[in-house]
Protein backbone atom coordinates (compact mmCIF):
# COMPACT_ATOMS: atom_id res chain seq x y z
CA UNK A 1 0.00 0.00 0.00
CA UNK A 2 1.60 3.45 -1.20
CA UNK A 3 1.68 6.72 0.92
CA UNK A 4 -1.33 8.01 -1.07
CA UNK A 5 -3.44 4.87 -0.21
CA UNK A 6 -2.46 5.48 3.78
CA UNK A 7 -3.88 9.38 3.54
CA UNK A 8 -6.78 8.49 1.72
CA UNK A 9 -9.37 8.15 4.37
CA UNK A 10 -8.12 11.38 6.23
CA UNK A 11 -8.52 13.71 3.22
CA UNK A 12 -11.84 15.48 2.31
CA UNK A 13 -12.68 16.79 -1.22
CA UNK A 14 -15.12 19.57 -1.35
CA UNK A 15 -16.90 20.51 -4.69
CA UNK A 16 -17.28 23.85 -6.17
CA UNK A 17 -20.02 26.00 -4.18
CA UNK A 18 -22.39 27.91 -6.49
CA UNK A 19 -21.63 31.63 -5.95
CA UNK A 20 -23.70 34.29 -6.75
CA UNK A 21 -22.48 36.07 -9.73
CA UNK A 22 -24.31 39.33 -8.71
CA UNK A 23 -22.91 39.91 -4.74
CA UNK A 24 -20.36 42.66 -5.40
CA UNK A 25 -21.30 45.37 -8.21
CA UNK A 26 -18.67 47.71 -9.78
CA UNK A 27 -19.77 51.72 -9.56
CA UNK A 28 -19.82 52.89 -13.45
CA UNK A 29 -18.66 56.42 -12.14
CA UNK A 30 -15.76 55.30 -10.07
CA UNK A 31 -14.98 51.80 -10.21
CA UNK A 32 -15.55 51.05 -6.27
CA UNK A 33 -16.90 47.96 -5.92
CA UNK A 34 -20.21 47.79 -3.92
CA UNK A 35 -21.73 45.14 -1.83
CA UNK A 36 -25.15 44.48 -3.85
CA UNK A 37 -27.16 44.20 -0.88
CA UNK A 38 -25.62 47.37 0.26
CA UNK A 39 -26.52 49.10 -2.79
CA UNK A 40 -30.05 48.01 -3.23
CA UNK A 41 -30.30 49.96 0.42
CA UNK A 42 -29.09 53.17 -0.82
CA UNK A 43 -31.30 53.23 -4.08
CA UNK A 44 -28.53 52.04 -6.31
CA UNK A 45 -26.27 55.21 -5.49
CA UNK A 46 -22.96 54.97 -5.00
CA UNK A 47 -22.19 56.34 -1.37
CA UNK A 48 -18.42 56.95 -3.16
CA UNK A 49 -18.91 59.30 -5.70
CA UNK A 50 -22.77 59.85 -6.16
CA UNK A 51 -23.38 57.92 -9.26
CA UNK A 52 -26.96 57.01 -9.60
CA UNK A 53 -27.51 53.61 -11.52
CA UNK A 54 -29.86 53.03 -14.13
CA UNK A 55 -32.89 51.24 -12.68
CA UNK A 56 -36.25 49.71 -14.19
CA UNK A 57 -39.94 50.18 -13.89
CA UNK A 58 -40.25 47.47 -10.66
CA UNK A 59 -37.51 49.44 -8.52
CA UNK A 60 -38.94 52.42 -9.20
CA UNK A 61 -41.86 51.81 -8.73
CA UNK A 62 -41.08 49.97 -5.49
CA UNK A 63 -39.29 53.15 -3.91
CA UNK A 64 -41.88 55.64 -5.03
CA UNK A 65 -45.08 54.19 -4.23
CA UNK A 66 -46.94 54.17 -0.66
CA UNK A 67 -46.16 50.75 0.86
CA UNK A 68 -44.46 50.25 -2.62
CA UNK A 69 -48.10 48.69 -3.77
CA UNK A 70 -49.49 49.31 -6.95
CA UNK A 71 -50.65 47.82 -9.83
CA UNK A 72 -49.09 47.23 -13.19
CA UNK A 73 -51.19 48.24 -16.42
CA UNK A 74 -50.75 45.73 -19.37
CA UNK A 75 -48.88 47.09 -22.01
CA UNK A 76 -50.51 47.20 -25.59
CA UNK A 77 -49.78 44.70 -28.20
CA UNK A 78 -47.74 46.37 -31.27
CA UNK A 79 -46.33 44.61 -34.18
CA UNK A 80 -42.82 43.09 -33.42
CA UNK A 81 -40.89 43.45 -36.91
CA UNK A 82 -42.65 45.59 -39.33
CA UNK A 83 -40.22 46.47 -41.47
CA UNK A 84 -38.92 42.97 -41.09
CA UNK A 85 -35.00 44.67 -40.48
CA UNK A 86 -31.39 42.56 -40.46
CA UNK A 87 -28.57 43.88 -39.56
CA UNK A 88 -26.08 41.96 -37.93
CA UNK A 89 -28.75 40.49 -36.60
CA UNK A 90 -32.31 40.02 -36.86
CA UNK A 91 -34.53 42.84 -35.54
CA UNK A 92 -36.72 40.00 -34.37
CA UNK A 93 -33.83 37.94 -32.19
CA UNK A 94 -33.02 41.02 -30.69
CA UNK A 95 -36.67 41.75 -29.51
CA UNK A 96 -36.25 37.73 -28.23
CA UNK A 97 -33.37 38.58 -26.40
CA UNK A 98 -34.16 41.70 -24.57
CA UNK A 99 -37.57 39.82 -23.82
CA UNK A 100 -35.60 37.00 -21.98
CA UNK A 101 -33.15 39.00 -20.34
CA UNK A 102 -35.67 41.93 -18.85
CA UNK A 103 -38.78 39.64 -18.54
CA UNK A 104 -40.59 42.40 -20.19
CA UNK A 105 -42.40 42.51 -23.21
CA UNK A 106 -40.81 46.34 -24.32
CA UNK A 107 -38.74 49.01 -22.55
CA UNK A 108 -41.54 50.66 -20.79
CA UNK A 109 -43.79 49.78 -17.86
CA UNK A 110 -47.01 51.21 -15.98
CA UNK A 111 -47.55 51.39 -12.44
CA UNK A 112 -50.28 52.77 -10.52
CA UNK A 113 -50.63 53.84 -7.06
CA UNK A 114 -50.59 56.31 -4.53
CA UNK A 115 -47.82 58.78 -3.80
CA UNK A 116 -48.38 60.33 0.27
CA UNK A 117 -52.44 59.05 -1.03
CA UNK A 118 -52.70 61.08 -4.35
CA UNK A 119 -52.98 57.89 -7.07
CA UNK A 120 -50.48 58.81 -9.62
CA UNK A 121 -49.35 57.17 -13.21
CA UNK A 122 -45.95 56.16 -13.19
CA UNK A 123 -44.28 55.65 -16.97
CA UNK A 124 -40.90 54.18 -16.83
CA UNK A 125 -38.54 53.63 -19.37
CA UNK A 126 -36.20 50.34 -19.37
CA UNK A 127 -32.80 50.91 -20.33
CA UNK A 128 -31.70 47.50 -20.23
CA UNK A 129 -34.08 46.67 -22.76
CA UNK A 130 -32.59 47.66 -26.30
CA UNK A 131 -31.57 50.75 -24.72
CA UNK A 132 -34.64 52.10 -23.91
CA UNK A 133 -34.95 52.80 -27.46
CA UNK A 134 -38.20 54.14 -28.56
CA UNK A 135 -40.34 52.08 -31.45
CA UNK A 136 -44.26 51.43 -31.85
CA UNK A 137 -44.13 49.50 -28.93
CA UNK A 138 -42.91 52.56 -26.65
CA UNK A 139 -44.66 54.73 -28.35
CA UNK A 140 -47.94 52.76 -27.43
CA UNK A 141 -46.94 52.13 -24.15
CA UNK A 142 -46.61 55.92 -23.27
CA UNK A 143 -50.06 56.72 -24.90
CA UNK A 144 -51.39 53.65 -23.00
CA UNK A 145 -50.19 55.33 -19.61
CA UNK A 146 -51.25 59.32 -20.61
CA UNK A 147 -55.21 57.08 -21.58
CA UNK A 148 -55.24 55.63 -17.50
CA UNK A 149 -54.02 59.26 -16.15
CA UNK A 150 -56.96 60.94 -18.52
CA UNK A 151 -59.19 57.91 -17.51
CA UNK A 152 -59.05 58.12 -13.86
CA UNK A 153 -58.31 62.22 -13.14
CA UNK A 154 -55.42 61.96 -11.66
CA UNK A 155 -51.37 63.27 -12.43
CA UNK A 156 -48.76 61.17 -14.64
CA UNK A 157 -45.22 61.02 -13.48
CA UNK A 158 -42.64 59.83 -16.52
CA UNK A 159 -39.25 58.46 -15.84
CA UNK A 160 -37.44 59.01 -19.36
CA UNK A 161 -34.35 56.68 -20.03
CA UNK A 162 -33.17 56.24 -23.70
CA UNK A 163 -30.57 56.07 -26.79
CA UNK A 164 -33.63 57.51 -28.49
CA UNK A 165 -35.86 56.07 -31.62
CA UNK A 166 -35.36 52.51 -32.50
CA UNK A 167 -33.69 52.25 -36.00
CA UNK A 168 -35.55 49.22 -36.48
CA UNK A 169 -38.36 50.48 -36.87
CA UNK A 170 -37.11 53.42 -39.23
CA UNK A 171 -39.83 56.11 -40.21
CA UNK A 172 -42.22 54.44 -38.37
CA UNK A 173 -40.09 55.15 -34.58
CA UNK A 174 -39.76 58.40 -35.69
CA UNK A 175 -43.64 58.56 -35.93
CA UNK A 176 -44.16 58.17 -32.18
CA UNK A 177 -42.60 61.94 -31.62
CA UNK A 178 -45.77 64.01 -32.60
CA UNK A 179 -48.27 60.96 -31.52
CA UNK A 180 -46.49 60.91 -28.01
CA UNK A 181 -46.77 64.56 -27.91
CA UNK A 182 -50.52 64.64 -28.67
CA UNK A 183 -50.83 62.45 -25.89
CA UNK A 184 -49.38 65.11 -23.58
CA UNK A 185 -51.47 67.66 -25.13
CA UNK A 186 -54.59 65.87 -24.06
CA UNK A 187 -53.07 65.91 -20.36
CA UNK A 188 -52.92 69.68 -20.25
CA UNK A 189 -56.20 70.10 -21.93
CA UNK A 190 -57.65 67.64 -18.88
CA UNK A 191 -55.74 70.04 -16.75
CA UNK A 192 -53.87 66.83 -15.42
CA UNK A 193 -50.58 67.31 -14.36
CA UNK A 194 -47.58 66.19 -16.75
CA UNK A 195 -44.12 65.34 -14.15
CA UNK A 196 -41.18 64.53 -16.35
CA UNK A 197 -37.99 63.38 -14.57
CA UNK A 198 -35.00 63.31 -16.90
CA UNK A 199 -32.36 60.04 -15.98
CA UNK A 200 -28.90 58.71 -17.66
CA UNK A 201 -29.40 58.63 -20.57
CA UNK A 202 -32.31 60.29 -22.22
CA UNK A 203 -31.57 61.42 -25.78
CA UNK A 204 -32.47 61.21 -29.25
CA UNK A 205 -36.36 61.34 -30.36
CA UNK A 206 -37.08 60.74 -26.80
CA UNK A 207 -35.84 64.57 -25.63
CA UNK A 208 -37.24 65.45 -28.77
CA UNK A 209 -40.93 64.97 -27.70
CA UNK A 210 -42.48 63.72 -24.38
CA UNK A 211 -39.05 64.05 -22.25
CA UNK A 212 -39.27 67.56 -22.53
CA UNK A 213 -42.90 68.60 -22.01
CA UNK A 214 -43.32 67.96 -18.48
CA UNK A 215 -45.32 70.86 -16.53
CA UNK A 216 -42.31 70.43 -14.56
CA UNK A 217 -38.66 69.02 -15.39
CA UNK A 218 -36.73 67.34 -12.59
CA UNK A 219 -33.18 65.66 -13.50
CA UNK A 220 -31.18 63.21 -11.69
CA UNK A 221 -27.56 64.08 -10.73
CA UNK A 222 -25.15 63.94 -13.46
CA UNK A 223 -27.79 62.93 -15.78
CA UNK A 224 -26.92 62.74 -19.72
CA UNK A 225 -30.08 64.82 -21.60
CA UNK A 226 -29.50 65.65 -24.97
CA UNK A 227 -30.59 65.08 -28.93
CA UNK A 228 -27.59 64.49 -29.78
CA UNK A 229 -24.40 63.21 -28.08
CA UNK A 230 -21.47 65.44 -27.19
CA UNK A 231 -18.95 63.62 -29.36
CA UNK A 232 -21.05 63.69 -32.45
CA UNK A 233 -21.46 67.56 -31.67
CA UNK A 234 -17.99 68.19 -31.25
CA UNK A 235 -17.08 66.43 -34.46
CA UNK A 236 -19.69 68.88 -36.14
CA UNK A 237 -18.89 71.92 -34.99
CA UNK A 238 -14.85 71.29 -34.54
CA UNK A 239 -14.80 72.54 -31.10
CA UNK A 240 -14.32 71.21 -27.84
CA UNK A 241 -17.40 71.34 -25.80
CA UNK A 242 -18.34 73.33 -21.90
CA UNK A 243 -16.91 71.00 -18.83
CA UNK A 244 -20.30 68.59 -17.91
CA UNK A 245 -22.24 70.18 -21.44
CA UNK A 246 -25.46 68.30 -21.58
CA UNK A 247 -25.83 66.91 -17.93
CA UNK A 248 -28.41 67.54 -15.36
CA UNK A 249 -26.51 70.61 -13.70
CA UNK A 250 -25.63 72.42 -16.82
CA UNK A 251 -29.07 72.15 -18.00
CA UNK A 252 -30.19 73.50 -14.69
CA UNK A 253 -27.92 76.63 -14.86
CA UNK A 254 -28.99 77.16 -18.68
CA UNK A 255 -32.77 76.47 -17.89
CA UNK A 256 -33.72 73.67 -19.25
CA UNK A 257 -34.68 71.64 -16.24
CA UNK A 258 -36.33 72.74 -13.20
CA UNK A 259 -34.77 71.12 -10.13
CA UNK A 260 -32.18 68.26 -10.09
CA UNK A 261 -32.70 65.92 -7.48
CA UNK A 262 -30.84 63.42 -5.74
CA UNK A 263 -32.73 60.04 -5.96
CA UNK A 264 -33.27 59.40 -2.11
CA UNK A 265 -35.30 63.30 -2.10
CA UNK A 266 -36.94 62.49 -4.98
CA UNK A 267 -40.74 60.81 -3.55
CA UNK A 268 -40.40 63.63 -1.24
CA UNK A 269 -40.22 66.30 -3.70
CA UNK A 270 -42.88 64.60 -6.51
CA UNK A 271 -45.29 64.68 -3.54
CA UNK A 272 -44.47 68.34 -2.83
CA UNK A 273 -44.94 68.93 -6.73
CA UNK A 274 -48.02 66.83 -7.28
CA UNK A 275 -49.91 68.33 -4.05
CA UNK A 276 -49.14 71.91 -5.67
CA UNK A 277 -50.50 71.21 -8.55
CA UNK A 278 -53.35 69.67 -7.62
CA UNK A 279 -54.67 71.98 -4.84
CA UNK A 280 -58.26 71.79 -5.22
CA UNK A 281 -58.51 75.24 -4.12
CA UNK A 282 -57.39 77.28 -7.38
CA UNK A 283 -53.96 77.54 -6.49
CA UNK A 284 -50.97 78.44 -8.82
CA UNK A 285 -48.02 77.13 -8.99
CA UNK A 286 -44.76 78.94 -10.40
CA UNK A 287 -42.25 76.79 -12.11
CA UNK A 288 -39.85 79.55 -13.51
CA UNK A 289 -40.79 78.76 -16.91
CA UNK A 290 -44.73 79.34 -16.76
CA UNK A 291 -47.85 79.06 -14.32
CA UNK A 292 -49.79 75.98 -13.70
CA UNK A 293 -53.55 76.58 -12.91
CA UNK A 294 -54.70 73.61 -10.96
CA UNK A 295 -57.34 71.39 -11.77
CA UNK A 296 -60.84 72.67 -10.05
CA UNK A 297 -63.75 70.86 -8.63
């Protein structure tokens, strides 16, 4: 009997435990890595440098709401491929894939509940689905959410995220602009109010229509809001752009949002916002860039 043979009995394998591939996360602003569970608790801010991460419809809708309950509104049912578009790869297995790695059916979702008791429309965009990238199916979503504001009376809070229109969808994502912005119209016909708040990124078609029509524009820090982005402006104009041009404090200073607001103040100041604007008893509310008569009995 060899040495080996002798051991045998005393030694112990162990297999491979399965380890969580999502415990530590790496900040995107300055590379600090961040114990998830940690992170979850402070909204998905880096305590480090500030960074605010990109988050979907469920967390937000899960910090903002009372009790974080509310309801989801099904989204509408648009035509996947309709210009049936290849690129590298089909238009179609992409819509597959962002499907089975969001578990959503397009880069928007409804939620409805109360905000300090007020029931409120939250729109979010999803940027982790094709970018947030608006096509038919965005565009429908939105309208879908402005239709449950309109149909029960009550304010419609949108959280824009987006690379802007979907090039898929050509002509026809580019088509969502005005019918997105008719949408809004009918809001501030109803006298319903409109709360736009502006996260990284929002750009494109998206700041081209409903990102920028809110009654009131909020930002989150350090926020990236523009058409276009700053390298294809530099590279047009041949000059080197303003330290932080088109984030949320630039656009603040050069009014073309109205607060910016760090995410852990921000249910705290949509509930100051909404109960201004809907004071039952005429009041007016002052944004800096024009008044807001409230809705009346």
């Amino acid at each position: 009997m060899n040495w080996f043979s002798k051991l045998r009995p005393k030694l112990q394998f162990w297999t491979k435990r399965d380890t969580p591939d999502n415990l530590w996360h790496k900040c995107r602003g300055c590379g600090q890595l961040i114990f998830h569970r940690e992170f979850a608790k402070s909204l998905y801010v880096c305590d480090n440098c500030g960074h605010h991460e990109r988050i979907g419809p469920v967390d937000r809708f899960e910090m903002l709401f009372d009790d974080s309950a509310y309801t989801t509104i099904p989204l509408p049912i648009a035509q996947d491929d309709p210009l049936k578009f290849k690129d590298q790869k089909k238009y179609a297995d992409r819509l597959k894939a962002a499907r089975s790695k969001t578990g959503s059916q397009e880069a928007f979702g409804i939620g409805v509940g109360k905000l300090d008791g007020l029931e409120t429309v939250i729109g979010v965009q999803d940027f982790s689905f094709m970018a947030g990238s608006m096509g038919v199916g965005v565009g429908a979503a939105f309208i879908r959410a402005c239709e449950e504001a309109l149909s029960r009376k009550c304010p419609m809070v949108m959280f824009t995220a987006a690379g802007g229109a979907r090039m898929q969808e050509g002509i026809l994502s580019l088509m969502q602009m005005p019918a997105t912005t008719v949408a809004v119209n009918r809001l501030q016909r109803a006298k319903l109010p409109y709360i736009v708040v502006l996260t990284d990124p929002t750009t494109g078609g998206v700041t081209a229509s409903y990102a920028m029509l809110g009654d009131v524009q909020i930002a989150e820090p350090n926020a990236l809001i523009g058409f276009a982005g700053p390298r294809v402006i530099e590279n047009t104009i041949r000059e080197k752009l303003p330290e932080g041009f088109q984030r949320s404090e630039y656009l603040l200073e050069h009014g073309m949002v109205d607060q910016v607001v760090a995410r852990k103040d921000l249910r705290q100041s949509l509930i100051q916002i909404l109960s201004l604007l809907t004071n039952t008893k005429g009041g007016v509310l002052q944004t800096g860039r024009k008044a807001l008569s409230a809705p009346q009995d």
